[in-house]
PDB file of N, CA and C in Angstrom:
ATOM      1  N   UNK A   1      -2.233   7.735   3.236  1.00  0.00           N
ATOM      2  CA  UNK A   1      -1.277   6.640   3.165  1.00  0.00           C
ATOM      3  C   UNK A   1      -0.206   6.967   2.137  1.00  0.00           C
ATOM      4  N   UNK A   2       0.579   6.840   2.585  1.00  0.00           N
ATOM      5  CA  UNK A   2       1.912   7.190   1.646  1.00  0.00           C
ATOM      6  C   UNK A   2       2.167   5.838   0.805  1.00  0.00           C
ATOM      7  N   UNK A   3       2.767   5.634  -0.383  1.00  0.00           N
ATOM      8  CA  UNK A   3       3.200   4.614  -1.065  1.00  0.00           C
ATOM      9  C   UNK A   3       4.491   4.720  -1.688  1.00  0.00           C
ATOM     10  N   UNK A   4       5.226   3.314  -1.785  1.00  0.00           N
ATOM     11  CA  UNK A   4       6.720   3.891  -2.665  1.00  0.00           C
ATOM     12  C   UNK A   4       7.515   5.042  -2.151  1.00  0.00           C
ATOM     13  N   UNK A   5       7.172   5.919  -0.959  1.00  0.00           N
ATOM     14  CA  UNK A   5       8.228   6.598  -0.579  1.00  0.00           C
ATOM     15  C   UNK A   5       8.152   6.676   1.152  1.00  0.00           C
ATOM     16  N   UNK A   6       9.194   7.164   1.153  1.00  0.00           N
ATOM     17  CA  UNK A   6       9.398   7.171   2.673  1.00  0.00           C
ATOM     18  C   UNK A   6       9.242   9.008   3.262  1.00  0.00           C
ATOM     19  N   UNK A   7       8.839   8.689   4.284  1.00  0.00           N
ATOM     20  CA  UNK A   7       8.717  10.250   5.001  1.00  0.00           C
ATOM     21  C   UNK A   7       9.663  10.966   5.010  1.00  0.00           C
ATOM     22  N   UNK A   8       9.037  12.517   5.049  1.00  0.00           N
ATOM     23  CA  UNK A   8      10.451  12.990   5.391  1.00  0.00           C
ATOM     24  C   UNK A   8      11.762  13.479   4.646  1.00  0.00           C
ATOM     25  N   UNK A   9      11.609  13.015   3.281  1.00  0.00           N
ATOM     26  CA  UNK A   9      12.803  12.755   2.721  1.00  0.00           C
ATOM     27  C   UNK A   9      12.511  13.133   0.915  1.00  0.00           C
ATOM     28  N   UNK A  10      13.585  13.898   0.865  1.00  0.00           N
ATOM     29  CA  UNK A  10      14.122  14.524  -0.311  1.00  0.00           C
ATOM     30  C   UNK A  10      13.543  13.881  -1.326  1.00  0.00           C
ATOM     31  N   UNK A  11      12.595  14.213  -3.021  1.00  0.00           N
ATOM     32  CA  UNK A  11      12.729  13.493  -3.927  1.00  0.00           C
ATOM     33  C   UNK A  11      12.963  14.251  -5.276  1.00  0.00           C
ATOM     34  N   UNK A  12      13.810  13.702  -6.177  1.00  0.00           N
ATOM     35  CA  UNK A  12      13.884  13.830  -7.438  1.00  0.00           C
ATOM     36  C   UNK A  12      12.499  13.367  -8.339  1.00  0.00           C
ATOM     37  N   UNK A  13      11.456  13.992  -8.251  1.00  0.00           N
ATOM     38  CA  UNK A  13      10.260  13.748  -8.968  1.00  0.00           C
ATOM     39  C   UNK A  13      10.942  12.935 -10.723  1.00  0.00           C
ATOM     40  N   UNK A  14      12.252  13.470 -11.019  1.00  0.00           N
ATOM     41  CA  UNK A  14      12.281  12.749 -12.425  1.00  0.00           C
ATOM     42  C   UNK A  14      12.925  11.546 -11.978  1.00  0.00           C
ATOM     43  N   UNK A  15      13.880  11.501 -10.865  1.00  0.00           N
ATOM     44  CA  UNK A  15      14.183  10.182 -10.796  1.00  0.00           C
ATOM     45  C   UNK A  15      12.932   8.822 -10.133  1.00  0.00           C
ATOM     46  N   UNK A  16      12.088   9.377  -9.889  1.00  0.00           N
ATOM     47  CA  UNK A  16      11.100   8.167  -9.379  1.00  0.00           C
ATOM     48  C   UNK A  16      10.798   7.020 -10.241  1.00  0.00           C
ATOM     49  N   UNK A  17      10.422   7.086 -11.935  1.00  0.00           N
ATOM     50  CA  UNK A  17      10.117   6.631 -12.948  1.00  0.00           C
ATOM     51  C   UNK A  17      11.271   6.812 -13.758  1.00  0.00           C
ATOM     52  N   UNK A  18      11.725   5.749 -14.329  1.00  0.00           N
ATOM     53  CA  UNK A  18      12.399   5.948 -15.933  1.00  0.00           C
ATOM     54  C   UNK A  18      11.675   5.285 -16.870  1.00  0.00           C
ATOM     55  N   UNK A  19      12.083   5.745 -18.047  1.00  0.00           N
ATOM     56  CA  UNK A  19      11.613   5.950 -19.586  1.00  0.00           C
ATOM     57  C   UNK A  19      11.802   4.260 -19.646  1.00  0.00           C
ATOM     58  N   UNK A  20      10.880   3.619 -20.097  1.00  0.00           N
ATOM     59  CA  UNK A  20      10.481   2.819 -21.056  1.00  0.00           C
ATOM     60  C   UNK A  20      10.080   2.671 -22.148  1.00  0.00           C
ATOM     61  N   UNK A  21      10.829   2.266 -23.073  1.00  0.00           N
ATOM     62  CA  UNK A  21      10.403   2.310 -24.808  1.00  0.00           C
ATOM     63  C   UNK A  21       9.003   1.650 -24.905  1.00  0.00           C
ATOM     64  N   UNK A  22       8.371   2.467 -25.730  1.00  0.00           N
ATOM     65  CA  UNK A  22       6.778   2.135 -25.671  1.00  0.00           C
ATOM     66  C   UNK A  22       6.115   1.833 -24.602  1.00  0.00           C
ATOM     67  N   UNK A  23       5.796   2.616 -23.581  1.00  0.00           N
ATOM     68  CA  UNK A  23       5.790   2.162 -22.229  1.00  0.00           C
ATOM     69  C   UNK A  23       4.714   3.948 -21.596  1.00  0.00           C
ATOM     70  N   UNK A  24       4.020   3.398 -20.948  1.00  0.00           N
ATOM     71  CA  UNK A  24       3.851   4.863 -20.137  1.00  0.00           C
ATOM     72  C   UNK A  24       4.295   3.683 -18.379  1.00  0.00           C
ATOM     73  N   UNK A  25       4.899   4.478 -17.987  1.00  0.00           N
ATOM     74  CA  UNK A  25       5.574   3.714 -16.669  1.00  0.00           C
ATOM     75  C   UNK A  25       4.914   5.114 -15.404  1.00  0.00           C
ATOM     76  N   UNK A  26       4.339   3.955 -14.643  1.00  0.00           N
ATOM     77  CA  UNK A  26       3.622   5.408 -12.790  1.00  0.00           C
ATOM     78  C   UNK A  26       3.864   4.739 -12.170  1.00  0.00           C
ATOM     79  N   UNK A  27       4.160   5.606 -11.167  1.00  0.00           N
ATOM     80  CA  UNK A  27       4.158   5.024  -9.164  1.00  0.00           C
ATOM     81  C   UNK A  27       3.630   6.048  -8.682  1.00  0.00           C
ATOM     82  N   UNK A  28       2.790   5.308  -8.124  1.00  0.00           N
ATOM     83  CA  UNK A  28       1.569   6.188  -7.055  1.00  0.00           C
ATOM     84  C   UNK A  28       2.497   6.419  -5.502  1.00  0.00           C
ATOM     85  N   UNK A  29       2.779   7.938  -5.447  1.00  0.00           N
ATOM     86  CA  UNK A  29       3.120   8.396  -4.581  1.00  0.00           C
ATOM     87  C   UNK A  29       2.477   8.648  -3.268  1.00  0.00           C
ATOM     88  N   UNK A  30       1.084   9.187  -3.278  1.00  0.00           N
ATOM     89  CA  UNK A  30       0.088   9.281  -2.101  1.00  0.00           C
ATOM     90  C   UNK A  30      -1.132   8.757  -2.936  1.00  0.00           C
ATOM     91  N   UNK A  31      -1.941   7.830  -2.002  1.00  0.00           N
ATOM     92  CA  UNK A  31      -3.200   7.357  -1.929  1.00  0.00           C
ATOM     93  C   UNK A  31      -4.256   7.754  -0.392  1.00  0.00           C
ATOM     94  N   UNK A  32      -4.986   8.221  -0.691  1.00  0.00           N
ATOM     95  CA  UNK A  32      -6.287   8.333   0.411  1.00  0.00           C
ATOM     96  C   UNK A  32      -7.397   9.075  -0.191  1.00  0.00           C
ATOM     97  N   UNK A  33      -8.064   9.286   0.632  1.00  0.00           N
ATOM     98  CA  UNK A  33      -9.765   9.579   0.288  1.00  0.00           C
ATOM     99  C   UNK A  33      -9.499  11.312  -0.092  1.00  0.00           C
ATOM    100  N   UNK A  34      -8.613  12.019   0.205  1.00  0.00           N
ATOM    101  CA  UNK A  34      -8.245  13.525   0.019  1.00  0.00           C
ATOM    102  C   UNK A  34      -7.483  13.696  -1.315  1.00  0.00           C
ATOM    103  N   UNK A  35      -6.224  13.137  -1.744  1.00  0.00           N
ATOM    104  CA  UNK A  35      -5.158  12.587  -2.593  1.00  0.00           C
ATOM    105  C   UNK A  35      -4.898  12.258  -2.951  1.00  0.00           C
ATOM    106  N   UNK A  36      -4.158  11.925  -4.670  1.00  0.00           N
ATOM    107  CA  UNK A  36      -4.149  11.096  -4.977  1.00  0.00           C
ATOM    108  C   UNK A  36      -2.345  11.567  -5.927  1.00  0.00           C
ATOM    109  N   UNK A  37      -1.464  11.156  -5.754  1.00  0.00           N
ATOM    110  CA  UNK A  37      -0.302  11.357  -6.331  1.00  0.00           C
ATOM    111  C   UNK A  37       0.657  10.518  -7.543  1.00  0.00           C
ATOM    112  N   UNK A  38       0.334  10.840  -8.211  1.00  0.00           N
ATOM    113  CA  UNK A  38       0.952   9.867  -9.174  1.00  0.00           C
ATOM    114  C   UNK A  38       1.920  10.508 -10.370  1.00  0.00           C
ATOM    115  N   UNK A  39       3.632   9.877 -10.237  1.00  0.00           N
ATOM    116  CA  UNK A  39       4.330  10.037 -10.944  1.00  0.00           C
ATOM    117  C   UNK A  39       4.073   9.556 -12.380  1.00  0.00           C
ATOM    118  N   UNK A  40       4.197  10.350 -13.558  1.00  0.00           N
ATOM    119  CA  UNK A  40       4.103   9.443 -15.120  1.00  0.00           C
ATOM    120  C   UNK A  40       5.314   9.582 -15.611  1.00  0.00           C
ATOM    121  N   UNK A  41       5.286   8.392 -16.980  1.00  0.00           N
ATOM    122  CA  UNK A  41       6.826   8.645 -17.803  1.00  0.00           C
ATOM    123  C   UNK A  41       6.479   7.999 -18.852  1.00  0.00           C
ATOM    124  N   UNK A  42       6.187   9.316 -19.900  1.00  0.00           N
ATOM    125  CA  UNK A  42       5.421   8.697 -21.211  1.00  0.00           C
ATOM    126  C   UNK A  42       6.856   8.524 -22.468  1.00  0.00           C
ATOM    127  N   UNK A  43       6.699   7.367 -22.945  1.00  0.00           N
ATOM    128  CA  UNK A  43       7.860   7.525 -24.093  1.00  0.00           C
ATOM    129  C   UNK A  43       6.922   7.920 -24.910  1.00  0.00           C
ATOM    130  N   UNK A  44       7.850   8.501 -25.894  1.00  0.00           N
ATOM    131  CA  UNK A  44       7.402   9.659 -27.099  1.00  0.00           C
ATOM    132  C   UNK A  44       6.022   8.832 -28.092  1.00  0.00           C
ATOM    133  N   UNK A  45       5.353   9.663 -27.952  1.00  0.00           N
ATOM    134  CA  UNK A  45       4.140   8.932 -28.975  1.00  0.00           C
ATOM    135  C   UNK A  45       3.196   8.198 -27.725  1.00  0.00           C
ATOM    136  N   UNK A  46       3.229   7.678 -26.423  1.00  0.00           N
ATOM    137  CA  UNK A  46       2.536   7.374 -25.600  1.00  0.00           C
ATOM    138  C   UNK A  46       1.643   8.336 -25.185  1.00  0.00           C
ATOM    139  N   UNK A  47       0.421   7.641 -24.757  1.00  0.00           N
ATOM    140  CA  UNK A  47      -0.431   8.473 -23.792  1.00  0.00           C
ATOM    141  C   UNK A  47      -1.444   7.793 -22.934  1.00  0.00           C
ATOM    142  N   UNK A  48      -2.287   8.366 -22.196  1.00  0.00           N
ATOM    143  CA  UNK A  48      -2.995   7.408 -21.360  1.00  0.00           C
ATOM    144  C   UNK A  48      -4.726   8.197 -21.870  1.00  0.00           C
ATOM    145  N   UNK A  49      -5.566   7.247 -21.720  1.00  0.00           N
ATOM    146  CA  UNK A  49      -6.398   6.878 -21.729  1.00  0.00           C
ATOM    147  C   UNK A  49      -8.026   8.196 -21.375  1.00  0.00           C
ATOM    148  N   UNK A  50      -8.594   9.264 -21.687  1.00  0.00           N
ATOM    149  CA  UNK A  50      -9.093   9.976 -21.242  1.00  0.00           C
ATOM    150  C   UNK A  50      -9.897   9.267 -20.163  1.00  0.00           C
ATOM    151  N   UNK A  51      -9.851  10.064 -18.716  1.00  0.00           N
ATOM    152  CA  UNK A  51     -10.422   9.610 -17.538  1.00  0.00           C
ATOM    153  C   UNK A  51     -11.005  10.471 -16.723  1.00  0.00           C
ATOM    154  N   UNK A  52     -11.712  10.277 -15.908  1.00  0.00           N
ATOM    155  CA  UNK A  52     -12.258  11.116 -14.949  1.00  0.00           C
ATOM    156  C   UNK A  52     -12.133  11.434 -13.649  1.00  0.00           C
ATOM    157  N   UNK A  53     -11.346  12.259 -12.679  1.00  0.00           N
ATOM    158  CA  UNK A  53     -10.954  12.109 -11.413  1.00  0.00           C
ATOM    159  C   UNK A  53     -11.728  12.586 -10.889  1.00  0.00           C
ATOM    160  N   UNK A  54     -11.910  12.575  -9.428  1.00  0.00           N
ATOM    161  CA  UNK A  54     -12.847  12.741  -8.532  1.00  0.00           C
ATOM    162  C   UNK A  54     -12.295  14.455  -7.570  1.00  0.00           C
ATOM    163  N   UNK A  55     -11.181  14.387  -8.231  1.00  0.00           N
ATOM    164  CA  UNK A  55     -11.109  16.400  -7.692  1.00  0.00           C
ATOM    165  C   UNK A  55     -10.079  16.880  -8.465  1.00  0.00           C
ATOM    166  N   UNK A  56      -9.837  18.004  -8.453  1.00  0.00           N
ATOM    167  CA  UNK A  56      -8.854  18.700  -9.171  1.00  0.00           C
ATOM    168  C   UNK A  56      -7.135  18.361  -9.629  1.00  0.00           C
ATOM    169  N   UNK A  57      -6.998  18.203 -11.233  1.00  0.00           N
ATOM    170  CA  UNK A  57      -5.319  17.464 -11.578  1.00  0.00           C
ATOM    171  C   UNK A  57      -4.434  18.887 -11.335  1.00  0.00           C
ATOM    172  N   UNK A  58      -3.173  18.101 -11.085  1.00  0.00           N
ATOM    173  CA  UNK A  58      -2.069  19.161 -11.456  1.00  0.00           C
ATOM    174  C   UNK A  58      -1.280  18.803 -11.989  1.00  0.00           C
ATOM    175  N   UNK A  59      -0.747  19.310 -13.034  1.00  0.00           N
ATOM    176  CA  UNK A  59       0.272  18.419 -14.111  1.00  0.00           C
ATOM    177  C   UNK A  59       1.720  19.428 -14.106  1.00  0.00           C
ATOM    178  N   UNK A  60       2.768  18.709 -13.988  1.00  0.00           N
ATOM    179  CA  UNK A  60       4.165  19.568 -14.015  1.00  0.00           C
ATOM    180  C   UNK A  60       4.903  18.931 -14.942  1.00  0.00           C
ATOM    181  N   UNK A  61       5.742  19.412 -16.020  1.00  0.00           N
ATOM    182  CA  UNK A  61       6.181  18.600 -16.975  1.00  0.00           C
ATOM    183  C   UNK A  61       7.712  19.177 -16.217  1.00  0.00           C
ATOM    184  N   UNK A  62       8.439  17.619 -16.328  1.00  0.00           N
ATOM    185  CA  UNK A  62       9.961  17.837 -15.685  1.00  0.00           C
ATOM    186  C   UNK A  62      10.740  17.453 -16.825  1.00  0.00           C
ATOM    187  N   UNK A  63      10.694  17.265 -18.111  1.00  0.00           N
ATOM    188  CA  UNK A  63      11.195  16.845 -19.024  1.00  0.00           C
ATOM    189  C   UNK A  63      10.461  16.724 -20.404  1.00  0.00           C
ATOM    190  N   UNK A  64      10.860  17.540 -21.636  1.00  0.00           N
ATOM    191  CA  UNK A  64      10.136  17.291 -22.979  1.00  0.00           C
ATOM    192  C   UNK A  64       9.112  17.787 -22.893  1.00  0.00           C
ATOM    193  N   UNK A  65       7.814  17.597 -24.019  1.00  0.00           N
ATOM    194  CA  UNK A  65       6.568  18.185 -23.942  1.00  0.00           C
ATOM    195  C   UNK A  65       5.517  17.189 -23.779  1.00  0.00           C
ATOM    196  N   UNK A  66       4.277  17.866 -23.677  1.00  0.00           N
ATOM    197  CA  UNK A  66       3.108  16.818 -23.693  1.00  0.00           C
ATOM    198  C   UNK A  66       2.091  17.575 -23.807  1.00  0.00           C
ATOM    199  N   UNK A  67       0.933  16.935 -24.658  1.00  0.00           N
ATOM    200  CA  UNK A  67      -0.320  17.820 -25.092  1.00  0.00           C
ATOM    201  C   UNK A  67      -1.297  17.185 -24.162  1.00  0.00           C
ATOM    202  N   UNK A  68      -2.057  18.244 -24.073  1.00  0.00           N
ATOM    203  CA  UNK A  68      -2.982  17.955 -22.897  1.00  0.00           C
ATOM    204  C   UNK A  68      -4.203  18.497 -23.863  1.00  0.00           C
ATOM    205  N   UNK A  69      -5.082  18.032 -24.208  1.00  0.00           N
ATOM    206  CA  UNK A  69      -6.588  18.662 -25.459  1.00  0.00           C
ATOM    207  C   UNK A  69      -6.973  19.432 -24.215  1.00  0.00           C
ATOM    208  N   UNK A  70      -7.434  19.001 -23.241  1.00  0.00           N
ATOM    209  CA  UNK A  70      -8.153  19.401 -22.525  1.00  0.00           C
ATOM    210  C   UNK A  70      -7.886  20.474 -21.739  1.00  0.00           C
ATOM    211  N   UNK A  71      -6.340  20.956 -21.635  1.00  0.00           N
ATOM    212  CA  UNK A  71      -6.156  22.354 -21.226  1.00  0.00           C
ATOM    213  C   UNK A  71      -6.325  23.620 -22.248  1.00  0.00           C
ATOM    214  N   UNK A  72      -7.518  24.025 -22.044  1.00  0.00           N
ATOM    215  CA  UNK A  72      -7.860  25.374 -22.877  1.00  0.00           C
ATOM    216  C   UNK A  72      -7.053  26.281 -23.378  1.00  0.00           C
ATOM    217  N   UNK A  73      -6.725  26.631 -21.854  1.00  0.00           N
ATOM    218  CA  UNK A  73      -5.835  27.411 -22.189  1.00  0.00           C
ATOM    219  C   UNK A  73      -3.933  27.472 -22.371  1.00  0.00           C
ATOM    220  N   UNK A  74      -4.170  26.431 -22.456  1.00  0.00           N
ATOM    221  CA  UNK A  74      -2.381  25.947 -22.883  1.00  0.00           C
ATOM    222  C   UNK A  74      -2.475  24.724 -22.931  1.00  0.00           C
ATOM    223  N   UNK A  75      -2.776  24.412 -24.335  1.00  0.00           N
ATOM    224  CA  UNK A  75      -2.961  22.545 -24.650  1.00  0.00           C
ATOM    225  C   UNK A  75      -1.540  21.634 -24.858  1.00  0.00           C
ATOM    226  N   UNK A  76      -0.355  22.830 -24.772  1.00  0.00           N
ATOM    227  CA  UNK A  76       1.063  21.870 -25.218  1.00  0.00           C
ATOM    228  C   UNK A  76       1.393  22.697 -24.077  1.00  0.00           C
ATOM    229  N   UNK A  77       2.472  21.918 -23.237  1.00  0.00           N
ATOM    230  CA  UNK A  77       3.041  21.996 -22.136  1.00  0.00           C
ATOM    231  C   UNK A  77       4.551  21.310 -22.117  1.00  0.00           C
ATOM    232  N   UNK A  78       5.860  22.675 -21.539  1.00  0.00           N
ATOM    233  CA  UNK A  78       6.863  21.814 -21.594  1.00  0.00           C
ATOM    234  C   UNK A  78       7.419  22.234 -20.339  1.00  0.00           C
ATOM    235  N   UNK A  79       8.482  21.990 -19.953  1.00  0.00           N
ATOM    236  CA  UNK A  79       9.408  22.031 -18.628  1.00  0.00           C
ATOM    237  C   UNK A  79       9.211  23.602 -18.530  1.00  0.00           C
ATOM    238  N   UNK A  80       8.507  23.577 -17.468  1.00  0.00           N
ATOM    239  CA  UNK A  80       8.771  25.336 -16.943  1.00  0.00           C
ATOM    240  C   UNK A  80       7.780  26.305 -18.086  1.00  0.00           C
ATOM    241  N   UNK A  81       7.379  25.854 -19.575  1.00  0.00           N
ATOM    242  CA  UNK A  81       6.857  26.366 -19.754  1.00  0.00           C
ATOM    243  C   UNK A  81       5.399  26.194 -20.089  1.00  0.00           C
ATOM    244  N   UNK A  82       4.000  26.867 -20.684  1.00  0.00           N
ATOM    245  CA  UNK A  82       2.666  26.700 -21.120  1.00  0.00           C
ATOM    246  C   UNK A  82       2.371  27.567 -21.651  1.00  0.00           C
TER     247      UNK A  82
END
């Protein structure tokens, strides 16, 4: 099931979410039993909550940095780089 977007069609992954002061702001892009897609937009000093997913994350930073503890092997992550 697709959510918040339409088929087919072009997206600016940074334009989906904007920055909210003190805010972590998501829109869930795909939902189903396979998928699970979700845009984030952490203002500086935000973070979310340690959690547990049910299959494998992929994280792409399109703007600024963000620490991840839990990536071993590259715990700070920025646009393009790790």
């Amino acid at each position: 099931m697709y959510k918040n977007i339409e088929k087919n069609t072009k997206l600016e992954l940074k334009d989906l979410v904007v920055y909210q002061e003190g805010q972590v702001v998501s829109k869930t892009l795909v939902q189903n039993d396979l998928v699970s897609m979700t845009v984030f937009s952490f203002d500086k000093g935000e973070e979310i909550s340690t959690h547990a997913a049910g299959g494998d994350a992929m994280v792409t930073v399109l703007e600024g940095k963000v620490g991840l503890p839990l990536a071993v092997r590259c715990p700070t992550w920025s646009r393009g780089k790790c």
